[in-house]
N, C-alpha and C. Protein backbone atom coordinates (compact mmCIF):
# COMPACT_ATOMS: atom_id res chain seq x y z
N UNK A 1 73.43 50.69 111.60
CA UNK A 1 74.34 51.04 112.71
C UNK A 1 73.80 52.26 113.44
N UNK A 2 73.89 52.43 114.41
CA UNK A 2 73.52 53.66 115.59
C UNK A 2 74.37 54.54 115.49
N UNK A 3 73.79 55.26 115.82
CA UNK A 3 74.25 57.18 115.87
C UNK A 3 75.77 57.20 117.03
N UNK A 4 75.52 56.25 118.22
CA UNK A 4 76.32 56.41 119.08
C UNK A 4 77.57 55.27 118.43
N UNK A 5 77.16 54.17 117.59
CA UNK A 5 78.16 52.75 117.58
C UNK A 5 78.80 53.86 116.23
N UNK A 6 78.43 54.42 115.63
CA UNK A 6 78.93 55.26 114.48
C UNK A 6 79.94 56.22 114.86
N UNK A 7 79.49 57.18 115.80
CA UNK A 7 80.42 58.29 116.66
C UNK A 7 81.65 57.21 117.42
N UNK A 8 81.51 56.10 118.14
CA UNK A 8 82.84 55.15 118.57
C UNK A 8 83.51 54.54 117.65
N UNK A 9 83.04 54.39 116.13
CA UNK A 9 83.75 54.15 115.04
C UNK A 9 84.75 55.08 115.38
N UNK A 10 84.14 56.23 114.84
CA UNK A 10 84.92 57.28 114.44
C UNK A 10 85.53 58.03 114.97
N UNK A 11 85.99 57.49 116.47
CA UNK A 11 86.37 58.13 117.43
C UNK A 11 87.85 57.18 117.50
N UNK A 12 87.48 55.45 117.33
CA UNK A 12 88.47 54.91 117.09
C UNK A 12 89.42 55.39 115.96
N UNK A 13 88.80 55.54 115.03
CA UNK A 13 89.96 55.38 113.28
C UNK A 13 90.67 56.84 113.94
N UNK A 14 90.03 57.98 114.79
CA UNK A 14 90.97 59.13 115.21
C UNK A 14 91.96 58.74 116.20
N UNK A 15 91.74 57.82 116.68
CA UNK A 15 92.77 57.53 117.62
C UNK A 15 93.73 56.70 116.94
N UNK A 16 93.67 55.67 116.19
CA UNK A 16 94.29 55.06 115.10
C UNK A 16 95.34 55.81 114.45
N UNK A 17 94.55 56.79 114.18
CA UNK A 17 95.72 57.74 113.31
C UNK A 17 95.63 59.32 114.00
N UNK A 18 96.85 59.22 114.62
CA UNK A 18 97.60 59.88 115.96
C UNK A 18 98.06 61.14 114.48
N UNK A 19 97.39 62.37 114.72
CA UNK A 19 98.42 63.81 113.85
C UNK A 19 99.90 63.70 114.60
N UNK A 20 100.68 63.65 113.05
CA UNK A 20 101.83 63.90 113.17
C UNK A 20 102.25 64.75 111.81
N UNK A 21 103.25 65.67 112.13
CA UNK A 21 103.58 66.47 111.65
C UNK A 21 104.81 66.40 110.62
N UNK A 22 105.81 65.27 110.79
CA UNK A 22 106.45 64.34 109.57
C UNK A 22 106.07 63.91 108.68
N UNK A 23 107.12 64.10 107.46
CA UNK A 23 106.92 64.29 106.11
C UNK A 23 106.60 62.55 106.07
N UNK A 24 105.85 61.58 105.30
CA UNK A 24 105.85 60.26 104.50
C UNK A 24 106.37 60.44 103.60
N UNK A 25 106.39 59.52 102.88
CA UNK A 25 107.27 59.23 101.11
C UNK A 25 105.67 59.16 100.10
N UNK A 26 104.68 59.14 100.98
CA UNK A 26 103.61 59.64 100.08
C UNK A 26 103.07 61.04 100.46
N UNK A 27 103.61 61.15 100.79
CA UNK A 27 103.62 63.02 101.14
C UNK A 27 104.48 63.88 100.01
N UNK A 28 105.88 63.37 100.02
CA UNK A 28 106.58 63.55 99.12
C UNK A 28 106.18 63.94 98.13
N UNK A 29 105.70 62.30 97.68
CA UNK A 29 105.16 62.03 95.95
C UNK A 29 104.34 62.75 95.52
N UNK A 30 103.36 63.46 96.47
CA UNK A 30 101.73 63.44 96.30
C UNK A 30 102.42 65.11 95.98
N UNK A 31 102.97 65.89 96.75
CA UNK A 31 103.37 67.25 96.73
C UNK A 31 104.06 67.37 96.00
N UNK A 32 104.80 66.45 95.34
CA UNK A 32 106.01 66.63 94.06
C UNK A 32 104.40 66.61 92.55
N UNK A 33 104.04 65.82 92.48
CA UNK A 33 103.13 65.54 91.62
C UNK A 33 102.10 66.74 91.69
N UNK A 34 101.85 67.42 92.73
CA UNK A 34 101.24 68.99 92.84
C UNK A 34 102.14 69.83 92.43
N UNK A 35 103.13 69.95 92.54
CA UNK A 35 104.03 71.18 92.05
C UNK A 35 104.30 71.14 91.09
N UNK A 36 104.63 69.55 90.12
CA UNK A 36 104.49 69.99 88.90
C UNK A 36 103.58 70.09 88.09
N UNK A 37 102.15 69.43 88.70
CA UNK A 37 101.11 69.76 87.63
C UNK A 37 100.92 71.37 87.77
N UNK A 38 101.08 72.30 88.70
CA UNK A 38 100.82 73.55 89.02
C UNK A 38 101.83 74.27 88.10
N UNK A 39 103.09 73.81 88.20
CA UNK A 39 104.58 74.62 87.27
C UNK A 39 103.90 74.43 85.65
N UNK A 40 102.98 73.01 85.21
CA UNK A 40 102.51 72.95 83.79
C UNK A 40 101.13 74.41 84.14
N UNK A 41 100.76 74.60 85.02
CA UNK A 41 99.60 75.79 85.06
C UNK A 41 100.07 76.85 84.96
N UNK A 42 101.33 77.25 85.68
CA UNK A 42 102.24 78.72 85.57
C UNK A 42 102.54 78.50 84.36
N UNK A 43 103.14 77.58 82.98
CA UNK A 43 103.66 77.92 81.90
C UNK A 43 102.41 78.52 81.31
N UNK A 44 101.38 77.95 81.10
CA UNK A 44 100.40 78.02 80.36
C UNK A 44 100.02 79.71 80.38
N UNK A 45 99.93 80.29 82.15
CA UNK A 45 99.65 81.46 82.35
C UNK A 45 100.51 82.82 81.82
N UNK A 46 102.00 81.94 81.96
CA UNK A 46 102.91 82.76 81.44
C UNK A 46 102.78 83.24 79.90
N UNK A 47 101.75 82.44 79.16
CA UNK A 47 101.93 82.93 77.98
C UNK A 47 100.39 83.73 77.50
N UNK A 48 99.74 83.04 78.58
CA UNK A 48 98.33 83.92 78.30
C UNK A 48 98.09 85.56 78.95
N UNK A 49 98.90 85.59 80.35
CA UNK A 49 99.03 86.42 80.90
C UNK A 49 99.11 88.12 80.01
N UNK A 50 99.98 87.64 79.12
CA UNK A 50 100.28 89.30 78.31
C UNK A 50 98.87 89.71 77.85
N UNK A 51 97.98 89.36 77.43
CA UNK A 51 96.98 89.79 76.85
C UNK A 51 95.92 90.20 78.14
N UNK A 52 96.03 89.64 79.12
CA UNK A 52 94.60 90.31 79.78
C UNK A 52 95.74 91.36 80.59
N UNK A 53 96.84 91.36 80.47
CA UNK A 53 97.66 92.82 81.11
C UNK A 53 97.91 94.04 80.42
N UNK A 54 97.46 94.06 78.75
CA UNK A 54 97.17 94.79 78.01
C UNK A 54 95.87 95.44 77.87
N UNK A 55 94.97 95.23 78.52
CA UNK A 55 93.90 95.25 78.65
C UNK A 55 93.28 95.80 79.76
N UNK A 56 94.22 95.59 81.07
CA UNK A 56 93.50 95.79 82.26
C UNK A 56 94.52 97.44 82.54
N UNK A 57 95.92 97.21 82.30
CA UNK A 57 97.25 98.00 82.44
C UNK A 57 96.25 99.93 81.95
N UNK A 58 95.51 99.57 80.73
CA UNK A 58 95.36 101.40 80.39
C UNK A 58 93.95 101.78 81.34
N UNK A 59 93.19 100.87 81.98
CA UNK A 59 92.19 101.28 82.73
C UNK A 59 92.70 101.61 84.29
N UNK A 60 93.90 101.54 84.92
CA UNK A 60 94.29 101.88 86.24
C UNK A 60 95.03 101.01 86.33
N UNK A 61 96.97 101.83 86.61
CA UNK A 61 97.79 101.11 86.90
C UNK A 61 97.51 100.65 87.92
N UNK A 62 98.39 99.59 88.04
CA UNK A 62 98.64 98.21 89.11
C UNK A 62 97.03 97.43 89.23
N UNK A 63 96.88 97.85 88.46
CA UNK A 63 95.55 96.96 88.24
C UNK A 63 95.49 95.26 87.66
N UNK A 64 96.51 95.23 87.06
CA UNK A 64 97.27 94.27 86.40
C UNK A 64 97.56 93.19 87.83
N UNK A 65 97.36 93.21 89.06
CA UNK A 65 98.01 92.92 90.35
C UNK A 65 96.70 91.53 90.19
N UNK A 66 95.46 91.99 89.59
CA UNK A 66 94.64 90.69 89.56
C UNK A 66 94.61 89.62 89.03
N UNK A 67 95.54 90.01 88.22
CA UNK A 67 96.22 88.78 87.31
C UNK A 67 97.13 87.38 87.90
N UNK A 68 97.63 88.00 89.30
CA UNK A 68 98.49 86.96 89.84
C UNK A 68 98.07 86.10 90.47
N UNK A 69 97.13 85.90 90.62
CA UNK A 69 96.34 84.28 91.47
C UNK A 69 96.56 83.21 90.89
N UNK A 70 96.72 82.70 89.17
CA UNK A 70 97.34 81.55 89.08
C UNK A 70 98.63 81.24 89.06
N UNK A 71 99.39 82.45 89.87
CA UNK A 71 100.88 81.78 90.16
C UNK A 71 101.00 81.66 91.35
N UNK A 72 100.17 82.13 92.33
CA UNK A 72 100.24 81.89 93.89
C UNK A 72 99.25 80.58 94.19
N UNK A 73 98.55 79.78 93.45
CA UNK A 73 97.68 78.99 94.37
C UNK A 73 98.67 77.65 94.94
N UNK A 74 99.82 77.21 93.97
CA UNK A 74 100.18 75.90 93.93
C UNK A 74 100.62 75.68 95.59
N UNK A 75 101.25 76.56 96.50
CA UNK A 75 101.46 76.87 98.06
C UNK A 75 100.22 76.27 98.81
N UNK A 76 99.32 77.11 98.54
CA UNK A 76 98.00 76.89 99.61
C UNK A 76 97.30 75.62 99.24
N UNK A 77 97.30 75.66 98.00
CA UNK A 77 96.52 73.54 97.57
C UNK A 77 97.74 72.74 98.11
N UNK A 78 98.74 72.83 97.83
CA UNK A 78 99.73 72.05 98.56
C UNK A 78 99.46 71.86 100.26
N UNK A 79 99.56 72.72 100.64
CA UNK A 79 99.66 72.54 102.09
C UNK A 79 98.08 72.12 102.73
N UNK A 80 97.14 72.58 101.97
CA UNK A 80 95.94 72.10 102.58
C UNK A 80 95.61 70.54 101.96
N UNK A 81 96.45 70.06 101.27
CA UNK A 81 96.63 68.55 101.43
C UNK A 81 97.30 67.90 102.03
N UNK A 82 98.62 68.43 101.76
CA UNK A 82 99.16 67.56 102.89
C UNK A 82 99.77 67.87 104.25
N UNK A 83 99.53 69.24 104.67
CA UNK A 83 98.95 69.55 106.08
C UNK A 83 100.11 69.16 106.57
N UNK A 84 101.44 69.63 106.02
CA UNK A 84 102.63 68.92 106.95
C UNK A 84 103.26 70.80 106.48
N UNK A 85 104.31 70.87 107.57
CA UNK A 85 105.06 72.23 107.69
C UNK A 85 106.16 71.62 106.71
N UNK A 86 106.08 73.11 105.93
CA UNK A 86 106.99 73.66 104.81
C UNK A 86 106.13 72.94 103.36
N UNK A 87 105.04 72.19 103.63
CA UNK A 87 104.48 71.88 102.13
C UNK A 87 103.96 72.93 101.12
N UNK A 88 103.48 74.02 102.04
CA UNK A 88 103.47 75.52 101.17
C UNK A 88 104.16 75.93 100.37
N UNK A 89 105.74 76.34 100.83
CA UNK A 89 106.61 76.35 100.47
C UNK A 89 107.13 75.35 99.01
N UNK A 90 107.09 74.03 99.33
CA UNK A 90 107.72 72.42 98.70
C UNK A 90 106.73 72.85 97.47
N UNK A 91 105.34 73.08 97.21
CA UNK A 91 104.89 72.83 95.79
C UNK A 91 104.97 74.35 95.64
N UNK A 92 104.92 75.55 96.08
CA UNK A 92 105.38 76.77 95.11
C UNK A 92 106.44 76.59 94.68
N UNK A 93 107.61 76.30 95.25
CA UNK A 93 108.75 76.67 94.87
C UNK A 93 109.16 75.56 93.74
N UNK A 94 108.31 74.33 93.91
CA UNK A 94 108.70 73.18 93.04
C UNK A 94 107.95 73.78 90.97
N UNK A 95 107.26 74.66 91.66
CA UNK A 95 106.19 75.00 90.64
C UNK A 95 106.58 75.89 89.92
N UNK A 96 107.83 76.58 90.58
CA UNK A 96 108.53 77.73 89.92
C UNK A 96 109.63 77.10 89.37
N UNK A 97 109.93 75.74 89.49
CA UNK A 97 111.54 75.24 89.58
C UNK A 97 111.05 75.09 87.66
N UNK A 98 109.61 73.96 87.63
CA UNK A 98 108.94 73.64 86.30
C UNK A 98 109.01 74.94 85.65
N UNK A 99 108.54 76.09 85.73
CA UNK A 99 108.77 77.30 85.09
C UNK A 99 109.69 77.65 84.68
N UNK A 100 110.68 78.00 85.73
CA UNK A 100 111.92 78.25 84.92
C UNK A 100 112.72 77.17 84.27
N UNK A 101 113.02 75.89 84.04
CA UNK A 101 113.49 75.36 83.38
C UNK A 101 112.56 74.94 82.12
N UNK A 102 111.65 75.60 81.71
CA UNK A 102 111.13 75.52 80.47
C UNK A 102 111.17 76.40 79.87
N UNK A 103 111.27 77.76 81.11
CA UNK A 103 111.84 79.20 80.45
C UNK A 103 110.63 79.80 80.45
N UNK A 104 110.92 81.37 80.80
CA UNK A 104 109.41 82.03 80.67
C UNK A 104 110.55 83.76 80.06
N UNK A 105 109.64 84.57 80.60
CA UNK A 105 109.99 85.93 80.19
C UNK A 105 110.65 87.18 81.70
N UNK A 106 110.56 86.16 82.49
CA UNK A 106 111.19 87.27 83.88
C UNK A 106 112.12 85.97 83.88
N UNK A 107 113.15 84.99 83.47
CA UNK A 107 114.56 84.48 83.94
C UNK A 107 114.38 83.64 85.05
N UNK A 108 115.05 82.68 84.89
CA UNK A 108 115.11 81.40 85.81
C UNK A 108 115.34 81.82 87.47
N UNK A 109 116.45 82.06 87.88
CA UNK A 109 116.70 82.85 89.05
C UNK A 109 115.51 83.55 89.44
N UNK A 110 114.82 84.99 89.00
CA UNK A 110 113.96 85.29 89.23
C UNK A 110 112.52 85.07 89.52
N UNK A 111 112.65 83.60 88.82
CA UNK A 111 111.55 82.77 88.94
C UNK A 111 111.34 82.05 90.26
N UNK A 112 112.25 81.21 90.37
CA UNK A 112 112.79 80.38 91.89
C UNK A 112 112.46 81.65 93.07
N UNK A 113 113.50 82.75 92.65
CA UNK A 113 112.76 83.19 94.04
C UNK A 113 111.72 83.91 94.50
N UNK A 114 110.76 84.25 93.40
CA UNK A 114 109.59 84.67 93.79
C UNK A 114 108.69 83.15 94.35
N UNK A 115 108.94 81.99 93.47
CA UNK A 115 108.58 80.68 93.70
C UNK A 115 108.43 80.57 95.88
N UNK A 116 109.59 80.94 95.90
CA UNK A 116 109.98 80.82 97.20
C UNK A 116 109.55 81.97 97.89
N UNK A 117 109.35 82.87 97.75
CA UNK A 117 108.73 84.28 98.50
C UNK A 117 107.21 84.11 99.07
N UNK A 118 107.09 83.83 97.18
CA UNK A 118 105.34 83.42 97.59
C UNK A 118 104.44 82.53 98.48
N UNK A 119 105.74 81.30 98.54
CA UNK A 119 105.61 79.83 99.46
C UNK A 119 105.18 80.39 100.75
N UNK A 120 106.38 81.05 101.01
CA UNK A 120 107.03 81.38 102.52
C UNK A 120 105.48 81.79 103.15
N UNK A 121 105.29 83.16 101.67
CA UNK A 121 104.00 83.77 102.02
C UNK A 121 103.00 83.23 103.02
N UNK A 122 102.75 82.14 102.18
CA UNK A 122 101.21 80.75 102.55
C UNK A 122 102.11 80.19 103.77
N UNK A 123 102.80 80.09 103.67
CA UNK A 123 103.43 79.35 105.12
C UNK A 123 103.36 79.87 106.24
N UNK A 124 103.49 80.83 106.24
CA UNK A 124 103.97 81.45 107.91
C UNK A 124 102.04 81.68 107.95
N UNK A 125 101.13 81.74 106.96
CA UNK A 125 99.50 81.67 107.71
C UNK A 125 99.17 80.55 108.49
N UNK A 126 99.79 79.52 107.92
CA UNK A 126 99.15 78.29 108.26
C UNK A 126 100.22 78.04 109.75
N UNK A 127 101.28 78.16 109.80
CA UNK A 127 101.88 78.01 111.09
C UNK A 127 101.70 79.05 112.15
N UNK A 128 100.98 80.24 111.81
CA UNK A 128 100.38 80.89 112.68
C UNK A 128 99.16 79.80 113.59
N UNK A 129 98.87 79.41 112.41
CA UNK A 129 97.22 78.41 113.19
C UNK A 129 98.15 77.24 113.77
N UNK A 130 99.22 76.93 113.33
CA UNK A 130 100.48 75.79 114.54
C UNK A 130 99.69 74.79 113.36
N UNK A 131 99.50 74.90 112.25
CA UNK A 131 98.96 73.65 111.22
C UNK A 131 98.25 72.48 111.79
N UNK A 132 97.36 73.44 112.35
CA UNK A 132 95.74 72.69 112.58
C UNK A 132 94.42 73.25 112.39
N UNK A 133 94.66 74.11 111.81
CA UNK A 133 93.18 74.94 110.68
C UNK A 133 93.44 74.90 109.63
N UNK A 134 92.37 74.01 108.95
CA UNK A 134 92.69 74.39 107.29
C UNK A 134 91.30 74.84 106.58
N UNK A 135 90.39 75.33 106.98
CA UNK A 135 88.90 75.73 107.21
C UNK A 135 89.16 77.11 105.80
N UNK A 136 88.00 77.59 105.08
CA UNK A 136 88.12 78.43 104.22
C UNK A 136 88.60 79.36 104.73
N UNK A 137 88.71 80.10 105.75
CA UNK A 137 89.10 81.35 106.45
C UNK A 137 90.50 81.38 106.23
N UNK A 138 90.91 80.21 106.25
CA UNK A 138 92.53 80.10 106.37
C UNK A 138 93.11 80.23 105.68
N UNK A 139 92.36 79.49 104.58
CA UNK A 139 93.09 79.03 103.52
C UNK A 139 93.01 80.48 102.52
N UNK A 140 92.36 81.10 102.61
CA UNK A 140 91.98 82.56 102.04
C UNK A 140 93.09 83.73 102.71
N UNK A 141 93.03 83.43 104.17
CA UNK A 141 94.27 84.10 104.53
C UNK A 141 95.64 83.76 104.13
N UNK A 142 95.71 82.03 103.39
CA UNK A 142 96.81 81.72 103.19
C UNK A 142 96.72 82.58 101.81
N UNK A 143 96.30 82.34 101.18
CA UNK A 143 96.20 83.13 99.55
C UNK A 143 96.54 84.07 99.82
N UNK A 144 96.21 85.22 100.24
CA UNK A 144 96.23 86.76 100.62
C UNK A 144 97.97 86.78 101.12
N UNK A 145 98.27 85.94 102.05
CA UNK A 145 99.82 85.74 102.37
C UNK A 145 100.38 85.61 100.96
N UNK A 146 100.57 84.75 100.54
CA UNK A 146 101.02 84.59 99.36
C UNK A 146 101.38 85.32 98.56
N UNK A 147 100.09 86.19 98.06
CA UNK A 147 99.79 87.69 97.70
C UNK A 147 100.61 88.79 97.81
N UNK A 148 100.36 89.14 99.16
CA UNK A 148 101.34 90.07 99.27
C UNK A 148 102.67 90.09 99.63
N UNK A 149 103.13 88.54 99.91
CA UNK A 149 104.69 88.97 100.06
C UNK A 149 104.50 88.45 98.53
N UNK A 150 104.20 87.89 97.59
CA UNK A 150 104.33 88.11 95.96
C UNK A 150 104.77 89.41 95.64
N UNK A 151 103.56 90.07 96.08
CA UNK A 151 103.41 91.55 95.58
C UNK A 151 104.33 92.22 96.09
N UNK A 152 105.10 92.53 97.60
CA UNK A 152 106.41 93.62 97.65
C UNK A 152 107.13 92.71 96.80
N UNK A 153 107.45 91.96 97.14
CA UNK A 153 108.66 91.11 96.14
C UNK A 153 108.45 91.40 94.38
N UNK A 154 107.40 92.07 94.24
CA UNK A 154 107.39 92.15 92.92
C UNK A 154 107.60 93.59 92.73
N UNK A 155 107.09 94.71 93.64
CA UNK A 155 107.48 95.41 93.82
C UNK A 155 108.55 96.27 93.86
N UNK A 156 109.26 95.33 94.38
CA UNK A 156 111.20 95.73 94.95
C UNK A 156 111.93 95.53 93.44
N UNK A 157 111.42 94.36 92.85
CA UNK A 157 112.17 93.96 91.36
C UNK A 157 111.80 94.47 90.29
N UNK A 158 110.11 94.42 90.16
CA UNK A 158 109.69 95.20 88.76
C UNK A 158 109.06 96.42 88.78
N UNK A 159 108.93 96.99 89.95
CA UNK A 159 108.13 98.48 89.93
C UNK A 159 108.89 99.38 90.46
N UNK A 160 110.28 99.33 90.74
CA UNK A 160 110.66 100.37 91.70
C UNK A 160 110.47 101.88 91.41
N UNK A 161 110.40 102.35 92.36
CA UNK A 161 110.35 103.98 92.03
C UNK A 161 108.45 104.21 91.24
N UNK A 162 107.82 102.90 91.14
CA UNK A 162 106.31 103.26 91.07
C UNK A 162 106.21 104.55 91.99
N UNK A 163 104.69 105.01 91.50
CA UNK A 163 104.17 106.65 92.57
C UNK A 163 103.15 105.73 94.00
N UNK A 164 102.75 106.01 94.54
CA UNK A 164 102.03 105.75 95.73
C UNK A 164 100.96 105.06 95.47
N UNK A 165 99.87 105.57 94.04
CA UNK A 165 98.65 105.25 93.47
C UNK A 165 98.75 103.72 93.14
N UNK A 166 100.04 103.49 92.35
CA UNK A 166 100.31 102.16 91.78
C UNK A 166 100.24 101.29 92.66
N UNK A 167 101.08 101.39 93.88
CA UNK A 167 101.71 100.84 94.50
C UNK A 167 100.44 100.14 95.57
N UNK A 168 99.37 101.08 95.96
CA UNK A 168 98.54 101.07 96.72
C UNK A 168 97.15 99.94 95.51
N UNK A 169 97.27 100.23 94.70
CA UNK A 169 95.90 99.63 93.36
C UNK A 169 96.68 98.39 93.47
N UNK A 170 98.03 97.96 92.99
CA UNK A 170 98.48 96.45 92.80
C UNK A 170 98.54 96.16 93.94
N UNK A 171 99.24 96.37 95.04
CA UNK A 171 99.08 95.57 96.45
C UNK A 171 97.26 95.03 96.70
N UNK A 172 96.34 96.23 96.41
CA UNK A 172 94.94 95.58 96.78
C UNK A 172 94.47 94.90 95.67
N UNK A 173 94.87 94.87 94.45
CA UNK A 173 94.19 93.71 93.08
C UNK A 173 95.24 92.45 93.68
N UNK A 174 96.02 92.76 94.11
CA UNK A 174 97.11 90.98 94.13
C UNK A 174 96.66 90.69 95.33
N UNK A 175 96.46 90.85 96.17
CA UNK A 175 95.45 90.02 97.31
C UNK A 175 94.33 89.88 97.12
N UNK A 176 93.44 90.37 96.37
CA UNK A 176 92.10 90.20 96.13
C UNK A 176 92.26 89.25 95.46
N UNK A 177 93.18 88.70 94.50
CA UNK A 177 93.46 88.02 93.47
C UNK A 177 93.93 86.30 94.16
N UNK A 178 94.80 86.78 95.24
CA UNK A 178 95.54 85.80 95.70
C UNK A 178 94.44 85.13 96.93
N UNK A 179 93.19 86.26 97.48
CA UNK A 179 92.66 85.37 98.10
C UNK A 179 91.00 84.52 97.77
N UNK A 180 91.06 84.99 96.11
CA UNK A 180 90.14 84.48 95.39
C UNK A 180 90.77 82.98 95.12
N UNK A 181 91.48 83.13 94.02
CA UNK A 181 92.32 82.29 92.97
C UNK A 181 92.93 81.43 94.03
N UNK A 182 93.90 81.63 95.07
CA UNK A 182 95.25 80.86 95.80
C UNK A 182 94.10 80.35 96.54
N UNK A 183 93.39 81.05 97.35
CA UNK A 183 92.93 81.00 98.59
C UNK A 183 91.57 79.75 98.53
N UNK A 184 90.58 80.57 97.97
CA UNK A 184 89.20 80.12 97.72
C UNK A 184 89.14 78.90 96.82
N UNK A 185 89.62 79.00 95.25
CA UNK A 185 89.56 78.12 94.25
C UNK A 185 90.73 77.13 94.61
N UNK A 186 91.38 76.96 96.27
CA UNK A 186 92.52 75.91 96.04
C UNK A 186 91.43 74.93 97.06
N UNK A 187 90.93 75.61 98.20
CA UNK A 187 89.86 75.31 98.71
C UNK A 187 88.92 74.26 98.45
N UNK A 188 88.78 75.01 97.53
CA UNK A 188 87.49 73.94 96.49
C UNK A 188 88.09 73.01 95.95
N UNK A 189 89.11 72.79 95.26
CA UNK A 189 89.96 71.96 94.79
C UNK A 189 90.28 70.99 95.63
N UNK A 190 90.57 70.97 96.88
CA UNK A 190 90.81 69.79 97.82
C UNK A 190 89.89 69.67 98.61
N UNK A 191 88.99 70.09 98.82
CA UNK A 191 87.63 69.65 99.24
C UNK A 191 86.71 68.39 97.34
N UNK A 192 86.90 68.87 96.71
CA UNK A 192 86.11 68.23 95.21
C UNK A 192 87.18 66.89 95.77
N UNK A 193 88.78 66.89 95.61
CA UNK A 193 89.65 66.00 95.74
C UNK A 193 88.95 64.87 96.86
N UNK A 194 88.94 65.68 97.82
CA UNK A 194 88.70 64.85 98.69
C UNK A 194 87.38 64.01 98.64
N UNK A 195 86.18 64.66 98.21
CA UNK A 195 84.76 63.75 97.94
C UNK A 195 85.24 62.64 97.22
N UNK A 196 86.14 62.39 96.43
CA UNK A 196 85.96 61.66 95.50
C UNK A 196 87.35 60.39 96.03
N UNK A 197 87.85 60.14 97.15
CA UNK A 197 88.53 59.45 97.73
C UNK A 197 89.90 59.47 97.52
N UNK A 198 90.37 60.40 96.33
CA UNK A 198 91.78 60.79 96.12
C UNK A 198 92.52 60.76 97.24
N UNK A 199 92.24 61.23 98.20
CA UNK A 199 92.93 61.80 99.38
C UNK A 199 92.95 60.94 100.67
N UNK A 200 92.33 59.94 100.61
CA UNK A 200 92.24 58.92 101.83
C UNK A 200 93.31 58.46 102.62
N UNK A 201 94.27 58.69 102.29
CA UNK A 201 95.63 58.49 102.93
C UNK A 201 96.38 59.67 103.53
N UNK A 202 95.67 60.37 103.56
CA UNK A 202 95.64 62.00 103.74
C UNK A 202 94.87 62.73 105.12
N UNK A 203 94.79 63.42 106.17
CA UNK A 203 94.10 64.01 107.14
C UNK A 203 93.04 65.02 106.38
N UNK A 204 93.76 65.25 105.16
CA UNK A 204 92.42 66.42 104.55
C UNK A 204 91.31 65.69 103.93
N UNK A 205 91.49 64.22 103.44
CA UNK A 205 90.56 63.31 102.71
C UNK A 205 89.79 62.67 103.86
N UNK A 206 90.32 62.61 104.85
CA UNK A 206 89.50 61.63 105.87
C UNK A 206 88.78 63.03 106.42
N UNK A 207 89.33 64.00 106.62
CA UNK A 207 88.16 64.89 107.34
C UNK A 207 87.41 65.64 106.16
N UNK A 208 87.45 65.02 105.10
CA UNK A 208 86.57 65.50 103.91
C UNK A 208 86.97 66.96 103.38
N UNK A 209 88.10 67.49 104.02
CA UNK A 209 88.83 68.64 103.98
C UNK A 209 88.05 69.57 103.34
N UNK A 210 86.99 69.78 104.74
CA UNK A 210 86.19 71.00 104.99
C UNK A 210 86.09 71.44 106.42
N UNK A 211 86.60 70.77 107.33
CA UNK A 211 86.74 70.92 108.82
C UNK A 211 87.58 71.28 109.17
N UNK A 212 87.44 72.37 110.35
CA UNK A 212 88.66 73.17 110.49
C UNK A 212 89.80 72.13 111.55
């Protein structure tokens, strides 16, 4: 086939499938089935977590802030699959719902709404771009969102009255964290997804979800 009969392929299947911004019932499924495999990743962290915060906690408070990237990614892999508004939101908060009803050590309530803080976080990046960039830049800024409304929100509940030093070391380890872990490694994750045809029913699988 020719370079040019190849480019009118592929110019058709884009016209074929017109972006729209409504939820499917495999949108649904596909983001329900992300939030809870992610809520089975937050339990796991929840229990490993104490030990590398014992560890990091006597070398420079709020240092411990690097630790939070595997509770912020489930937002940004969500939404850079299924690329529909509020999916950020739909698998954090679904991911926190799995957490707290299996129970962790910060309480159900408290769980949900950081679940939801953190979402919001990754959300309002990607609707800045009007949810049509999902390119590494973004998705790193989505992490970093995530991040730091994580981080005041964690702030306001578990550090209050911290000194300035703290406050300033965990805000910059939880975005560094959130735009490694959330950002970068969710990235890679639906780009690997996508090589492998998982995603074909999907705008991030057909554009090999590496294009901005």
């Amino acid at each position: 086939m020719s370079t040019s009969t190849s480019t009118s392929a592929s110019t058709d299947v884009a016209k074929a499938t017109p972006r729209t911004l409504r939820w499917r019932v495999v949108d649904i499924v596909v983001a329900s089935v992300l939030g809870v495999a992610a809520g089975l990743i937050f339990l796991a962290w929840n229990t490993l977590y104490p030990g590398p915060k014992l560890l990091l906690e006597p070398l420079l408070p709020g240092l411990q802030g690097l630790l939070d990237g595997p509770w912020l990614f489930a937002g940004v892999l969500g939404a850079l699959i299924i690329r529909k508004p509020g999916a950020a939101i739909y698998t954090e908060l679904l991911a926190a719902v799995v957490s707290a009803l299996v129970g962790n050590q910060w309480g159900g309530f408290l769980t949900l709404e950081a679940g939801l803080v953190q979402g919001l976080g990754a959300e309002l990046v990607f609707l800045l771009f009007f949810y049509r960039r999902w390119s590494l830049p973004v998705a790193i800024l989505a992490g970093m969102g995530a991040a730091l409304a994580g981080g005041i929100n964690n702030l306001i509940l578990w550090f209050a009255g911290a000194d300035t030093t703290f406050v300033v070391v965990y805000l910059i380890s939880t975005v560094v964290s959130g735009a490694v872990i959330a950002g970068l490694l969710s990235w890679l994750l639906a780009r690997g997804l996508a090589a492998t045809g998982a995603l074909d029913r999907f705008a991030s699988g057909r554009a090999g979800a590496t294009r901005v």
